[in-house]
C-alpha atoms as a PDB file:
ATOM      1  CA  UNK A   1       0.000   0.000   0.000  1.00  0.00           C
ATOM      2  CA  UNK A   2       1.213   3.403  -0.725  1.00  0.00           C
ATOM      3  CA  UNK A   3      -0.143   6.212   0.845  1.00  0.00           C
ATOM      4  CA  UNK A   4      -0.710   8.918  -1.162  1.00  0.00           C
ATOM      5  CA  UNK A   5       0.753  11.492   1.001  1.00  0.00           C
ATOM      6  CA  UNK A   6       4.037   9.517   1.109  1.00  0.00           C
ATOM      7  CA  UNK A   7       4.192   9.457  -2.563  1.00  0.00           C
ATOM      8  CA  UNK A   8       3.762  13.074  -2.858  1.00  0.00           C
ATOM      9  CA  UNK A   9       6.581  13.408   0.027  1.00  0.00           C
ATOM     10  CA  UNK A  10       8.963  11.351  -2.576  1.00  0.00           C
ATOM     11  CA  UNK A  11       8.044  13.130  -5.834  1.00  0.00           C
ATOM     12  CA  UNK A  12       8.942  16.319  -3.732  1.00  0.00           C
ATOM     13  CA  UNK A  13      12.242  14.888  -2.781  1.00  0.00           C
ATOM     14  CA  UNK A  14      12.821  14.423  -7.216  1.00  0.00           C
ATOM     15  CA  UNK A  15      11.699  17.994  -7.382  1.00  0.00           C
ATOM     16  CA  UNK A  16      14.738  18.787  -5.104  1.00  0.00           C
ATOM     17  CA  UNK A  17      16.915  16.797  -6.664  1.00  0.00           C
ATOM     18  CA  UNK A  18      16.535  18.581  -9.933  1.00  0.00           C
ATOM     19  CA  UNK A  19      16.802  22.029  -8.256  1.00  0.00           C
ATOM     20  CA  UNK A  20      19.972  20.847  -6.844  1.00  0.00           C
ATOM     21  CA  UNK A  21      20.933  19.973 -10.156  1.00  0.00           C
ATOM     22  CA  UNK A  22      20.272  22.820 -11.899  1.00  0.00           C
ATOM     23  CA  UNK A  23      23.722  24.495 -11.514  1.00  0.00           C
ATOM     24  CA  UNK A  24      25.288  21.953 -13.243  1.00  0.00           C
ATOM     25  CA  UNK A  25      23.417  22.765 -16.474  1.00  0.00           C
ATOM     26  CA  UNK A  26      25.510  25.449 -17.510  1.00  0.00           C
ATOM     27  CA  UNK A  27      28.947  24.376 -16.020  1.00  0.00           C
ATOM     28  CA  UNK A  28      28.826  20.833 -17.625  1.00  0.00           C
ATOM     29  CA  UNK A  29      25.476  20.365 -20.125  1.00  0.00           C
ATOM     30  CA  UNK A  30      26.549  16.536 -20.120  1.00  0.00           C
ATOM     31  CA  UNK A  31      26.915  15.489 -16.499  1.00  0.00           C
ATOM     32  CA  UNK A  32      23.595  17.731 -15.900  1.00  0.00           C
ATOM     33  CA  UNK A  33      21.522  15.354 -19.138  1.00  0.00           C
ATOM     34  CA  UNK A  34      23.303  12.557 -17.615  1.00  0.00           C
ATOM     35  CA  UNK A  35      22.252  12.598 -13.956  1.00  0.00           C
ATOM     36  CA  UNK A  36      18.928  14.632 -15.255  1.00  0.00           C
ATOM     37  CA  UNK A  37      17.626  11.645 -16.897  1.00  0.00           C
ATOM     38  CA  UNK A  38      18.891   9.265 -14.159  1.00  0.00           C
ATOM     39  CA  UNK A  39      16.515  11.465 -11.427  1.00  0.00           C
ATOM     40  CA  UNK A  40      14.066  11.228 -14.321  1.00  0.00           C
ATOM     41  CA  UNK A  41      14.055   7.865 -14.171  1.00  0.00           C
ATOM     42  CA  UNK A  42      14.075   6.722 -10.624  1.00  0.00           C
ATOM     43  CA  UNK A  43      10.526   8.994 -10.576  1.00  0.00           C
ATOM     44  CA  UNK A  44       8.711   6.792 -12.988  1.00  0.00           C
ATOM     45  CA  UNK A  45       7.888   4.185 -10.451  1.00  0.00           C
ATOM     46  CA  UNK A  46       6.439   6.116  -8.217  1.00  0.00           C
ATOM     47  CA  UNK A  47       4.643   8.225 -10.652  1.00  0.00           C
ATOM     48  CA  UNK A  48       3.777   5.086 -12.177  1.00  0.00           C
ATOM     49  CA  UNK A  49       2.062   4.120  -8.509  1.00  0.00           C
ATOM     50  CA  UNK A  50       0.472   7.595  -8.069  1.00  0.00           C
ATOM     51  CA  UNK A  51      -1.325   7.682 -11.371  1.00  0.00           C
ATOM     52  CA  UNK A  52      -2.668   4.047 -11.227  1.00  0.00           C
ATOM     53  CA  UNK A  53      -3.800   4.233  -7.470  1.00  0.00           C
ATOM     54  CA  UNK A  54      -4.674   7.754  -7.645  1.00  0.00           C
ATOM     55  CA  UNK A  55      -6.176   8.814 -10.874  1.00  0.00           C
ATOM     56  CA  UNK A  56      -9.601   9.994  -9.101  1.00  0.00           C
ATOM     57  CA  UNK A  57      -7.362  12.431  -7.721  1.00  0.00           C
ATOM     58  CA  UNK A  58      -7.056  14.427 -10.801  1.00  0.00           C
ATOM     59  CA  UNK A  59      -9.347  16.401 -13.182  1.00  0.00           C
ATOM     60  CA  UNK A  60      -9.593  14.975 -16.647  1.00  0.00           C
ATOM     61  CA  UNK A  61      -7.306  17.814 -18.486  1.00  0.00           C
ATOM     62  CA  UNK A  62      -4.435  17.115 -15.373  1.00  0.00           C
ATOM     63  CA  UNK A  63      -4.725  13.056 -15.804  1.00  0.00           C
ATOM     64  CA  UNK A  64      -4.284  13.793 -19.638  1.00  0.00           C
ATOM     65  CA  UNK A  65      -1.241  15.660 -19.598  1.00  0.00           C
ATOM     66  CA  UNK A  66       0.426  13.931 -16.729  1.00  0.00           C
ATOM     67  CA  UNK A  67      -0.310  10.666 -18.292  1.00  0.00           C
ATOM     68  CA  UNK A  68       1.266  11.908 -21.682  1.00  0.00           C
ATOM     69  CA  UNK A  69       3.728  13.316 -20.050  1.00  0.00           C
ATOM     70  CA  UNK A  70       4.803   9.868 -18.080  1.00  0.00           C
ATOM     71  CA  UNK A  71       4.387   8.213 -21.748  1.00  0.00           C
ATOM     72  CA  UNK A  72       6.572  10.897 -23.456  1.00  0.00           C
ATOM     73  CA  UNK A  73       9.202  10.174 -20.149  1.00  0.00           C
ATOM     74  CA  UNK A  74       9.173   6.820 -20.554  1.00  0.00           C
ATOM     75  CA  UNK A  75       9.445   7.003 -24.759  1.00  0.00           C
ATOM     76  CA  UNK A  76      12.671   9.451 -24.352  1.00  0.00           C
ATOM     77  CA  UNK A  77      14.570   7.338 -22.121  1.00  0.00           C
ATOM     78  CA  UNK A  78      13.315   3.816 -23.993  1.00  0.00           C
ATOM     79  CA  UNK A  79      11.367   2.109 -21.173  1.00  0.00           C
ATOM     80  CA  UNK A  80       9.208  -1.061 -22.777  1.00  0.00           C
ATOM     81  CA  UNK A  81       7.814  -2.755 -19.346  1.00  0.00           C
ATOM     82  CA  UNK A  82       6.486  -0.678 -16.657  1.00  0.00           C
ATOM     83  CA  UNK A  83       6.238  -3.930 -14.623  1.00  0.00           C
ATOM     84  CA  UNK A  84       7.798  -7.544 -14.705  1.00  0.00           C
ATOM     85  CA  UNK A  85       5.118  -8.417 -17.196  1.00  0.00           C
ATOM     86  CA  UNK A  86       3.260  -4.866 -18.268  1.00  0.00           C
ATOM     87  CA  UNK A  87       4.314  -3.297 -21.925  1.00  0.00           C
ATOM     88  CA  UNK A  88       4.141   0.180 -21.843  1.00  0.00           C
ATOM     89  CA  UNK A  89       2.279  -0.211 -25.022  1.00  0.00           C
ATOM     90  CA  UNK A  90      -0.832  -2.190 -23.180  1.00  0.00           C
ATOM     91  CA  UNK A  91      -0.846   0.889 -20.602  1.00  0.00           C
ATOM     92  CA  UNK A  92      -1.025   3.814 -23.063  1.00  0.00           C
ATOM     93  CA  UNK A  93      -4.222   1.306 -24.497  1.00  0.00           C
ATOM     94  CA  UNK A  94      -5.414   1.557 -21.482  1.00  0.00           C
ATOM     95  CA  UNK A  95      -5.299   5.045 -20.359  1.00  0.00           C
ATOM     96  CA  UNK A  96      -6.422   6.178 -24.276  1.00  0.00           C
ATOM     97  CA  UNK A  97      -3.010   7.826 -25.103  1.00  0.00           C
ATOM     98  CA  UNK A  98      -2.074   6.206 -28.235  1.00  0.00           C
END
């Protein structure tokens, strides 16, 4: 079970991360993509968790663009299974973002 106030409390912690990050991006544009898209990617579980436990807690235009913007996450940094036996492909089906 994950509590959706301790998954907000952990996609805050990403949010610092990248803010820490951010002076890297003009001292060294590689390092800051690098470590960038490694941040990125440690969030997609747990956004993964938020949106499937707690869709209800969005309007229809937020779950739209969050969802698209999870897809276009996952696309960019070539993610195929969301879980041991999920294809992203079968999720976008599912939430109608083809």
């Amino acid at each position: 079970y994950w509590p959706y106030n301790w998954l907000e409390n952990i996609l805050n912690r990403f949010d610092e991360a990248y803010a820490a990050l951010e002076p890297l991006r003009e001292r060294d544009q590689e390092r800051y993509a690098l470590i960038h898209d490694r941040i990125l990617l440690e969030t997609l579980q747990f956004r993964y968790i938020k949106l499937s436990l707690y869709y209800a807690e969005y309007d229809e235009r937020e779950l739209l663009s969050t969802r698209q913007a999870f897809k276009y996450d996952c696309e960019r940094l070539g993610i195929e299974y969301i879980a041991l036996s999920k294809y992203v492909k079968t999720l976008w089906r599912e939430w109608d973002i083809q």
